[in-house]
Protein backbone atom coordinates (compact mmCIF):
# COMPACT_ATOMS: atom_id res chain seq x y z
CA UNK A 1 -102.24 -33.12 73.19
CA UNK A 2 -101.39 -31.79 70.03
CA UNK A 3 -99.79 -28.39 71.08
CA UNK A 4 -97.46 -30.64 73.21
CA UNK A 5 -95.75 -32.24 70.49
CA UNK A 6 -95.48 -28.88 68.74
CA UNK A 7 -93.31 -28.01 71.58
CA UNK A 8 -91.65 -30.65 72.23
CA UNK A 9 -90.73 -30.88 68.69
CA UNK A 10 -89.06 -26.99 68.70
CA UNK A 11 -86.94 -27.62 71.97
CA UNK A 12 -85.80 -31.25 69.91
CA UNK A 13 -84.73 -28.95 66.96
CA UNK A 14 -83.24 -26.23 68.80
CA UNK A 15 -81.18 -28.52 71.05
CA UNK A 16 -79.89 -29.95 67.76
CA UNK A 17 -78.76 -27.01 66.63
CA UNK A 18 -77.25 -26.45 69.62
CA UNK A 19 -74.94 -29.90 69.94
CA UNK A 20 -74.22 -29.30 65.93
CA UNK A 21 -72.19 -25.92 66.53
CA UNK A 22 -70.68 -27.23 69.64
CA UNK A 23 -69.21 -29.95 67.66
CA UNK A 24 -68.02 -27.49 65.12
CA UNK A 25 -66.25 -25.22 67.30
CA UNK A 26 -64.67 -28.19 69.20
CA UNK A 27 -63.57 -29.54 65.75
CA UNK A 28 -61.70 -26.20 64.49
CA UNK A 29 -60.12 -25.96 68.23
CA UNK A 30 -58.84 -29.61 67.67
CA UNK A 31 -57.88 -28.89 63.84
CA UNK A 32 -55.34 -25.62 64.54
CA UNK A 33 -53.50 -26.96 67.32
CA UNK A 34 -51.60 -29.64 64.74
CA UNK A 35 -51.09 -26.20 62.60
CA UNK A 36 -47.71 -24.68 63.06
CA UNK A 37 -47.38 -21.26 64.05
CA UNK A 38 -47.50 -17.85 62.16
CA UNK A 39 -43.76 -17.10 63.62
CA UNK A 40 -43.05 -20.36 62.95
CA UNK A 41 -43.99 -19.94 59.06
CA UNK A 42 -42.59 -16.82 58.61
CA UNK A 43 -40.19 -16.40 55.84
CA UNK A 44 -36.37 -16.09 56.90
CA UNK A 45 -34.35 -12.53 56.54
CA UNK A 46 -32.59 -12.31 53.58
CA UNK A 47 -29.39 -12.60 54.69
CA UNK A 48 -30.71 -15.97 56.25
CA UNK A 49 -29.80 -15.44 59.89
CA UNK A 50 -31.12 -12.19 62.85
CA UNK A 51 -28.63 -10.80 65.09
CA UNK A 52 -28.93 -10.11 68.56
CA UNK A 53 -32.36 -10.05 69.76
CA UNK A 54 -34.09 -10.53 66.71
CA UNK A 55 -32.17 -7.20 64.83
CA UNK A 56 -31.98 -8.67 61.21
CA UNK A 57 -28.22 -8.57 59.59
CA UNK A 58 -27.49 -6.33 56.79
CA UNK A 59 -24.97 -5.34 54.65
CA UNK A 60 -24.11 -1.56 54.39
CA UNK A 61 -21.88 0.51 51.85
CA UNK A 62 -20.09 3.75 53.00
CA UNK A 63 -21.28 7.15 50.81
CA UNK A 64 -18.01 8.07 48.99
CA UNK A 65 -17.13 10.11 45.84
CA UNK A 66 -17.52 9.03 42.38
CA UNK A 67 -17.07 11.33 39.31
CA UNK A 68 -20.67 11.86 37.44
CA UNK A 69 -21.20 13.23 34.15
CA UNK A 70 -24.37 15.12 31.90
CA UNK A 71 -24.83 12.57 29.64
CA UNK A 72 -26.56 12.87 25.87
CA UNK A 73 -26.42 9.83 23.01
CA UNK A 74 -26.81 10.15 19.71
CA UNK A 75 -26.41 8.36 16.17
CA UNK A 76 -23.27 9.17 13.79
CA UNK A 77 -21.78 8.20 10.64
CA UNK A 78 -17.84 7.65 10.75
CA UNK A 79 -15.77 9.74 8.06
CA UNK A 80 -12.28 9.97 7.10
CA UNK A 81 -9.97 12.52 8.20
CA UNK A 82 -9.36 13.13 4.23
CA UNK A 83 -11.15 11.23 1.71
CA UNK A 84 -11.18 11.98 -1.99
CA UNK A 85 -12.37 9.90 -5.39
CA UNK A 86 -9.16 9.46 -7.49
CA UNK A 87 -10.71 10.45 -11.44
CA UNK A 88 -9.25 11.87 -14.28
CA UNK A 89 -9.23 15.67 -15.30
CA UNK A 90 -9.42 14.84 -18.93
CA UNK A 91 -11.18 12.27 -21.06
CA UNK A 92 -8.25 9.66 -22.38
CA UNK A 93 -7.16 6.38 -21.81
CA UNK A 94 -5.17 5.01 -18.98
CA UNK A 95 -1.36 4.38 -19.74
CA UNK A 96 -0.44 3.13 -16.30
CA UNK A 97 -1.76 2.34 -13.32
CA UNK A 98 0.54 2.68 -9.72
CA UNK A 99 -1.45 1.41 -7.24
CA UNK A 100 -2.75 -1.89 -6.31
CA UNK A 101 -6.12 -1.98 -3.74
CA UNK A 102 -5.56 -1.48 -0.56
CA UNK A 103 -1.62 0.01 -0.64
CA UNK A 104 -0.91 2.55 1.72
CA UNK A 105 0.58 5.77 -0.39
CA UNK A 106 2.68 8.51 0.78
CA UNK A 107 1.85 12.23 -0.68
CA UNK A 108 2.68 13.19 -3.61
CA UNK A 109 2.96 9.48 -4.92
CA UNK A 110 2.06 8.90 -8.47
CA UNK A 111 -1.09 6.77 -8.56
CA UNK A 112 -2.28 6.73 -12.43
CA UNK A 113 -0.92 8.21 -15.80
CA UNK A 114 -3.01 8.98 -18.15
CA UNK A 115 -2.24 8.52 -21.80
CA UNK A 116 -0.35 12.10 -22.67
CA UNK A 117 1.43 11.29 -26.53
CA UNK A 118 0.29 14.15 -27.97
CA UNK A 119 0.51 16.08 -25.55
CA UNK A 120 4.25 15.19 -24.65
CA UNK A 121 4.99 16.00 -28.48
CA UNK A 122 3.48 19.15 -27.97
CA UNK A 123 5.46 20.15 -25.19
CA UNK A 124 8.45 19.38 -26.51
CA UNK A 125 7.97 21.60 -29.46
CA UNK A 126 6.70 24.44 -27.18
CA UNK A 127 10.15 24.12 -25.16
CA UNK A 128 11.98 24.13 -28.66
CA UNK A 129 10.08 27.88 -28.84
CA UNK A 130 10.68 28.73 -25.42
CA UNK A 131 14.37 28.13 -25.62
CA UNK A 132 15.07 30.13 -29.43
CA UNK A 133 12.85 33.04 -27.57
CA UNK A 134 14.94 33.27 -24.88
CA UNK A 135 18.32 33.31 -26.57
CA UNK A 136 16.89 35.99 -28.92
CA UNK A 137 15.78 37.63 -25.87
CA UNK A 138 19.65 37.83 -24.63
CA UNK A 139 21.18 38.64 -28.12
CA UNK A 140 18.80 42.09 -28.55
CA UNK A 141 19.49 42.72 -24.50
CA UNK A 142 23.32 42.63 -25.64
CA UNK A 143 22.51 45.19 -28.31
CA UNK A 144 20.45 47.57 -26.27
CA UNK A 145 22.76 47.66 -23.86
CA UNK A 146 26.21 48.72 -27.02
CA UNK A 147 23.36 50.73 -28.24
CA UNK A 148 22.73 49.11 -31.44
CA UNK A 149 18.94 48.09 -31.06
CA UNK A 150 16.03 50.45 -29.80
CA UNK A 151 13.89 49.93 -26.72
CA UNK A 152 10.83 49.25 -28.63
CA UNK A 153 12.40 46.31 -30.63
CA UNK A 154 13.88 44.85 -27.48
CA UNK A 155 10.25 45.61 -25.58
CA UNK A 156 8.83 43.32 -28.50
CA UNK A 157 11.30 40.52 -28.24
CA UNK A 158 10.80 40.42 -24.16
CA UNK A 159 7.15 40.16 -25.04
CA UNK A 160 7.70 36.85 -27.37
CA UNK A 161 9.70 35.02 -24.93
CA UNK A 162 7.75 35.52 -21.92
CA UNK A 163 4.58 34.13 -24.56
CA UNK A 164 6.53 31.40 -25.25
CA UNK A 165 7.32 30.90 -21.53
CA UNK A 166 3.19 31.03 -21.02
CA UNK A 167 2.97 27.92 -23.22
CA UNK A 168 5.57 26.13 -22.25
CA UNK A 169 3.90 26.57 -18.77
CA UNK A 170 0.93 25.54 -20.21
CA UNK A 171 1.70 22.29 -21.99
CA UNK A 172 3.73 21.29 -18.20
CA UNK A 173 0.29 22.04 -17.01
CA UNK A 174 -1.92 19.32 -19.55
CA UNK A 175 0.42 17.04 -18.82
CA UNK A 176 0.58 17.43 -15.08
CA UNK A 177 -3.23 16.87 -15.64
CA UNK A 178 -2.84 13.52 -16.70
CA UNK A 179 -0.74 12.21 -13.81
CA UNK A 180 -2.95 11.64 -10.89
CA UNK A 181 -0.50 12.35 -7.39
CA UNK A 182 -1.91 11.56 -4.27
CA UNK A 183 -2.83 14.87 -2.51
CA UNK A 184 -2.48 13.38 1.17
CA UNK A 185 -1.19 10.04 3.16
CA UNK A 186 -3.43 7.17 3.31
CA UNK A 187 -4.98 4.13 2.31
CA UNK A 188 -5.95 3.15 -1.37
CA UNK A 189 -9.11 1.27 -1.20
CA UNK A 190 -10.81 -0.96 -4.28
CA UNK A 191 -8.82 0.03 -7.95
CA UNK A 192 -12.37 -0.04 -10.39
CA UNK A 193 -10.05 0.95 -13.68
CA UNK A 194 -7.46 -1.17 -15.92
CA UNK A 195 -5.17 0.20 -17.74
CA UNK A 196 -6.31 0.28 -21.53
CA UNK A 197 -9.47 1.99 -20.05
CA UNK A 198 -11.14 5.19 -21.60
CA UNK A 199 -12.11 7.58 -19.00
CA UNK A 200 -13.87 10.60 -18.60
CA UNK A 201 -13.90 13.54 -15.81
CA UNK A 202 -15.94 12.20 -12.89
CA UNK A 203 -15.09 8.63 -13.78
CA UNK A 204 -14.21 6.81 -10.78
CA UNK A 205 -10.99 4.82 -10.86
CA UNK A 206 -10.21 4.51 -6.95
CA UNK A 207 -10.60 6.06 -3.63
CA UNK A 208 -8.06 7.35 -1.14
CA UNK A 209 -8.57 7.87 2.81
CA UNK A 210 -6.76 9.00 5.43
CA UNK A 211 -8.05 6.79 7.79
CA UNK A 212 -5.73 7.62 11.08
CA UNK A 213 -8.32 9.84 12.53
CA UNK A 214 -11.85 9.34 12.18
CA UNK A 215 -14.45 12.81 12.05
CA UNK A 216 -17.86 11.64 13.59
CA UNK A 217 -20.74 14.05 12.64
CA UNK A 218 -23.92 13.65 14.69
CA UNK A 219 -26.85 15.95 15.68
CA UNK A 220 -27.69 16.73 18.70
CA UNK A 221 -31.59 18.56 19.71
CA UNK A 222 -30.79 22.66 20.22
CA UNK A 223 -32.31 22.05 23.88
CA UNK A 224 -29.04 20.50 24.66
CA UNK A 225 -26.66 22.50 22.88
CA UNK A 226 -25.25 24.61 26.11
CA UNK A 227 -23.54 21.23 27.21
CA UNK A 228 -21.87 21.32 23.97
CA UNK A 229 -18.45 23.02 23.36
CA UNK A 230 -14.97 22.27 21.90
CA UNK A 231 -12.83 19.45 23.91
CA UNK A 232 -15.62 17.81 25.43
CA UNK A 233 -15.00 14.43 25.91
CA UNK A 234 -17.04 11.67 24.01
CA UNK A 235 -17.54 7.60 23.57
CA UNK A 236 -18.45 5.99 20.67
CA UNK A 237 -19.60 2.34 19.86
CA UNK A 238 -20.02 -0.07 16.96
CA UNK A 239 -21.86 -3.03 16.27
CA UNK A 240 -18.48 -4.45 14.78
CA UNK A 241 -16.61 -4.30 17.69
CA UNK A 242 -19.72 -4.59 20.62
CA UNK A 243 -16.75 -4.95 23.37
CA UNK A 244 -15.04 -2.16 22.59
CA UNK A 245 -15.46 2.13 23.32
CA UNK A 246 -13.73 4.11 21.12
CA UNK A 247 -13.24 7.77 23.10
CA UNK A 248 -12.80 11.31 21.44
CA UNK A 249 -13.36 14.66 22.08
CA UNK A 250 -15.82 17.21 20.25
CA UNK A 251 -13.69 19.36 17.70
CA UNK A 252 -16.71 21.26 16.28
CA UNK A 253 -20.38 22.47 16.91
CA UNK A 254 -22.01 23.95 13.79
CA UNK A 255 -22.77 27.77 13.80
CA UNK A 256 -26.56 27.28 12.55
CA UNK A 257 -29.45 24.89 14.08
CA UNK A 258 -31.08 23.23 11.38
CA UNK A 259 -35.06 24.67 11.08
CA UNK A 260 -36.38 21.59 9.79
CA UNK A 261 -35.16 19.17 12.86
CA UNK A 262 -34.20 21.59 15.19
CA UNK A 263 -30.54 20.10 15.44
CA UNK A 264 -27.69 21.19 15.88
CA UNK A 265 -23.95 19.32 13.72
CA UNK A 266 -21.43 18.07 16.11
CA UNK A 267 -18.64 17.12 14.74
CA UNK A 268 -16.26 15.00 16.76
CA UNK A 269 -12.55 13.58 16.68
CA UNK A 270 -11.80 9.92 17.29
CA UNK A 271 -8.00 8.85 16.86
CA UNK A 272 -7.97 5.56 15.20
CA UNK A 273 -4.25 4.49 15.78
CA UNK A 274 -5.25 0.98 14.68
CA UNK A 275 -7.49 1.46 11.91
CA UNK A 276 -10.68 -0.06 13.57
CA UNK A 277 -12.60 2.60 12.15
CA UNK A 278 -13.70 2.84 8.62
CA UNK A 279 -15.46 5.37 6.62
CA UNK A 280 -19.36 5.08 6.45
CA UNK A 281 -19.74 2.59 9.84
CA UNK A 282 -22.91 3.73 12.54
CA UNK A 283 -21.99 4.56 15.88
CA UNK A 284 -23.58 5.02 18.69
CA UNK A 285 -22.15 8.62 20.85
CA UNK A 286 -22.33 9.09 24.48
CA UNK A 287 -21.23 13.07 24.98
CA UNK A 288 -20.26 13.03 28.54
CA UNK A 289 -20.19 16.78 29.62
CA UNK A 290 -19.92 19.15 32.73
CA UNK A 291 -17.65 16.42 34.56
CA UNK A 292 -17.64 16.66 38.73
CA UNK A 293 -16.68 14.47 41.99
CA UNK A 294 -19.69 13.93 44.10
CA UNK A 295 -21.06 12.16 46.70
CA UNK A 296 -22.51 9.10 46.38
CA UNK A 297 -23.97 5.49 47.25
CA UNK A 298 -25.29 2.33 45.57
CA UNK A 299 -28.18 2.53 43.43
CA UNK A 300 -29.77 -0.97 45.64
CA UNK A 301 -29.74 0.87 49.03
CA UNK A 302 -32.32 3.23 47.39
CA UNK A 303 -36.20 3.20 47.86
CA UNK A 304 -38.13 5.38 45.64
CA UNK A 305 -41.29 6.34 46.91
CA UNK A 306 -43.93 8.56 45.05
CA UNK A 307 -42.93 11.33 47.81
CA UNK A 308 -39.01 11.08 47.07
CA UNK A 309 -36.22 9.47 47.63
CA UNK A 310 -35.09 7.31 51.47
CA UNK A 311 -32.32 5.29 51.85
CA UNK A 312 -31.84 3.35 55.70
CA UNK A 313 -28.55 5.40 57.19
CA UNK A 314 -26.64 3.35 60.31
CA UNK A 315 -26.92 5.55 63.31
CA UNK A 316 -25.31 5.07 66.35
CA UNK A 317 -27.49 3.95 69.17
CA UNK A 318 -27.28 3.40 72.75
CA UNK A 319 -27.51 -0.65 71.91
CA UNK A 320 -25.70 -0.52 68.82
CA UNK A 321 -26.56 0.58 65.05
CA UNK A 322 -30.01 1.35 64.73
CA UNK A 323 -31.51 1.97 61.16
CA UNK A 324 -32.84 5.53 60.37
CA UNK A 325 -34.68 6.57 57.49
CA UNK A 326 -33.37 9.51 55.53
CA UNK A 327 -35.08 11.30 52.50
CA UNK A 328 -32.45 11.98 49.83
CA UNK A 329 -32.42 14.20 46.80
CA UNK A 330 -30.35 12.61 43.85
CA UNK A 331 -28.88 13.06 40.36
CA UNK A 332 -27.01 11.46 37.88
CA UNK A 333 -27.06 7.46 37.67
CA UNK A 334 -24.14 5.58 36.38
CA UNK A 335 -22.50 2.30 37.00
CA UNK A 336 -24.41 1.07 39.72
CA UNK A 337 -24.16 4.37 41.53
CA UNK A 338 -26.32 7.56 42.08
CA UNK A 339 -25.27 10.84 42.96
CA UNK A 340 -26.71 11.88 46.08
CA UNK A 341 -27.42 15.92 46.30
CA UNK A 342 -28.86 16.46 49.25
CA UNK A 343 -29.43 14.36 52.58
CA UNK A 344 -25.98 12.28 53.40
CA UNK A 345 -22.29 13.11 54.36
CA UNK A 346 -19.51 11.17 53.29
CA UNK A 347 -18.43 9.01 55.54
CA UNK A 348 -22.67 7.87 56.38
CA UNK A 349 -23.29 3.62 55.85
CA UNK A 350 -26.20 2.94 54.41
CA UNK A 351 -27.95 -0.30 53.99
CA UNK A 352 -28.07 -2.09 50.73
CA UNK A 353 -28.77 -5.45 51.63
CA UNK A 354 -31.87 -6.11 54.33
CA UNK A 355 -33.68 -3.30 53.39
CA UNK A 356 -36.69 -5.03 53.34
CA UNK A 357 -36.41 -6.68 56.62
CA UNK A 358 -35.88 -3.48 58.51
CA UNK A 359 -38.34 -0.96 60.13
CA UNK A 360 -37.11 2.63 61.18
CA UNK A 361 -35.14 2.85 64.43
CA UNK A 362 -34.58 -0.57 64.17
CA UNK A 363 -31.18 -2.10 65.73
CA UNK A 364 -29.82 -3.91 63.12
CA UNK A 365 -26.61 -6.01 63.06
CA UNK A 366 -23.88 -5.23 60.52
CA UNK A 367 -22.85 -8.40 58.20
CA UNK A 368 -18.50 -9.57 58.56
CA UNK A 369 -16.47 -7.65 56.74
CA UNK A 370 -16.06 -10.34 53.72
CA UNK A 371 -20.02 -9.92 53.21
CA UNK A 372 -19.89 -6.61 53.09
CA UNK A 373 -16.23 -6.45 50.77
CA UNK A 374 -19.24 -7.15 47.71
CA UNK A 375 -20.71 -4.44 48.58
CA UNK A 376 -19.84 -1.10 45.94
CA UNK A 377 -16.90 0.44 46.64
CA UNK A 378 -16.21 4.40 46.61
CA UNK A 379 -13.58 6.50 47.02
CA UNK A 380 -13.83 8.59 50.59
CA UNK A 381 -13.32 12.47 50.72
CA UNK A 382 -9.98 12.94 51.53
């Protein structure tokens, strides 16, 4: 009697377990169909809308030209065209000042006077000389020439009047050294000197720049010095004026690399019409050399993959544009745009909007010519 109940007790569990899982299963079956579908769920295309049969729409740019440049940058410091530190050449006191900060001189211009008293008396009594020497000089030539004087007499007479002529050139020249004369056009910047004021050789009174073009010295690492030769074209920038590109053209490369940095000095020209520019500023240089015309397409319609380069070219199909992959090679990147080497022709569309919604040889449906007007545009061959 007892081994029945054992059994019937098993074949009561198991047939429990039994109706439990059947409830399950019917449970889950009733649960997913009130679940939308996976198709139903999916995410739209990116353009929002499919074409024909499911093709997704995309937007596609046409590979045209674009000029591409070798690019370097570099840091510079912006210098005058001619700058000099107006001081004296003697130590005296200032008699006049001609300048006020900031004029704009012409060459030549007086700009300070030194005190020259002394000096001016001196001259004047070395002229006195200079002038008695020189009509003695005529009166003996008068009586060499009636034979009344000797040639060693008037040899000794030409030989005190061209001394005196030495002094007199001298004392013109100490007080030419107390007149300072601007040696160039340009711009006066802060006067630091009064009149009144003693000053000594080295002493600084003012500067003076010529300011209308602008010599920007930068180095550049000797790995890159084949791109760099005279008239190459170059664009500068300033924190002052963040808007603005200030272009010029390399005038200079230095004949030694420095051992230390292993750099090379550039010097380049920027006109400065305006006066933007001024002495000492940092700017920021872009050398743009070995300029060409290539082909190329928008940087978007480009995948890179660790194995290269594939943008999705429009082919013709027998139901319309299909989508084929292509491997590219490219080069330079500017604007928006990379140049594309190898791979496309002008003239080729390639997709830059919907890439990700399209598979190769894939019809796809072109977007209406206003949606694809955003698109890039670049210049076809031809």
């Amino acid at each position: 009697m007892l081994g029945f109940f054992r059994r019937y007790s098993f074949a009561a569990v198991v047939a429990a377990g039994l109706g439990l899982m059947a409830f399950l299963v019917a449970g889950k079956a009733l649960f997913s169909l009130g679940e939308p579908s996976a198709a139903a769920t999916a995410a739209p295309s990116p353009q929002g809308r499919g074409g024909p049969g499911g093709s997704p729409t995309v937007v596609a740019a046409i590979a045209g030209l674009h000029v591409f440049s070798d690019g370097l940058q570099a840091i510079g410091t912006a210098q005058a065209r001619e700058s000099i530190v107006l001081t004296p050449k003697v130590a005296d006191t200032i008699r006049a000042i001609r300048f006020d900060s900031g004029d704009r001189v012409r060459r030549g211009q007086v700009l300070v006077e030194m005190s020259s008293v002394e000096q001016a008396a001196d001259l004047a009594e070395v002229r006195a000389a200079h002038q008695a020497a020189q009509d003695e000089l005529r009166r003996y030539q008068e009586l060499y020439d009636r034979g009344f004087a000797s040639q060693a007499r008037l040899d000794t007479v030409r030989a005190a009047a061209d001394a005196a002529e030495a002094r007199l050139n001298a004392g013109g020249s100490r007080i030419a050294d107390r007149t300072i004369r601007a040696p160039f056009a340009g711009v006066v910047g802060l006067r630091t000197a009064s009149p009144g004021q003693y000053m000594r050789p080295g002493d600084q009174i003012g500067t003076l720049d010529d300011v209308s073009e602008i010599k920007l010295d930068f180095d550049v690492p000797e790995t890159q010095i084949a791109s760099l030769r005279t008239g190459v074209d170059i664009t500068a920038r300033t924190a002052a004026y963040p808007a603005r590109a200030f272009t010029g053209v390399i005038a200079n490369v230095d004949s030694r690399i420095d051992p230390n940095t292993r750099s090379v000095r550039v010097r380049a020209i920027l006109p400065n019409s305006d006066e933007a520019l001024r002495p000492g500023m940092l700017l920021t240089v872009e050398v743009r050399s070995n300029p060409r015309e290539a082909l190329a397409v928008p940087e978007i319609a480009i995948m890179d993959q660790a194995d290269g380069a594939f943008v999705y070219r429009v082919a013709a199909g027998e139901g319309g544009p299909r989508a084929e992959l292509v491997r590219i090679r490219t080069g330079q990147r500017s604007s928006g745009l990379a140049e594309v080497l190898e791979g496309l022709n002008a003239g080729d569309r390639v997709i830059t909007e919907g890439v990700q919604s399209v598979r190769p040889g894939q019809p796809v449906q072109l977007a209406d010519a206003d949606e694809a007007a955003e698109a890039p545009q670049l210049r076809p061959r031809g």
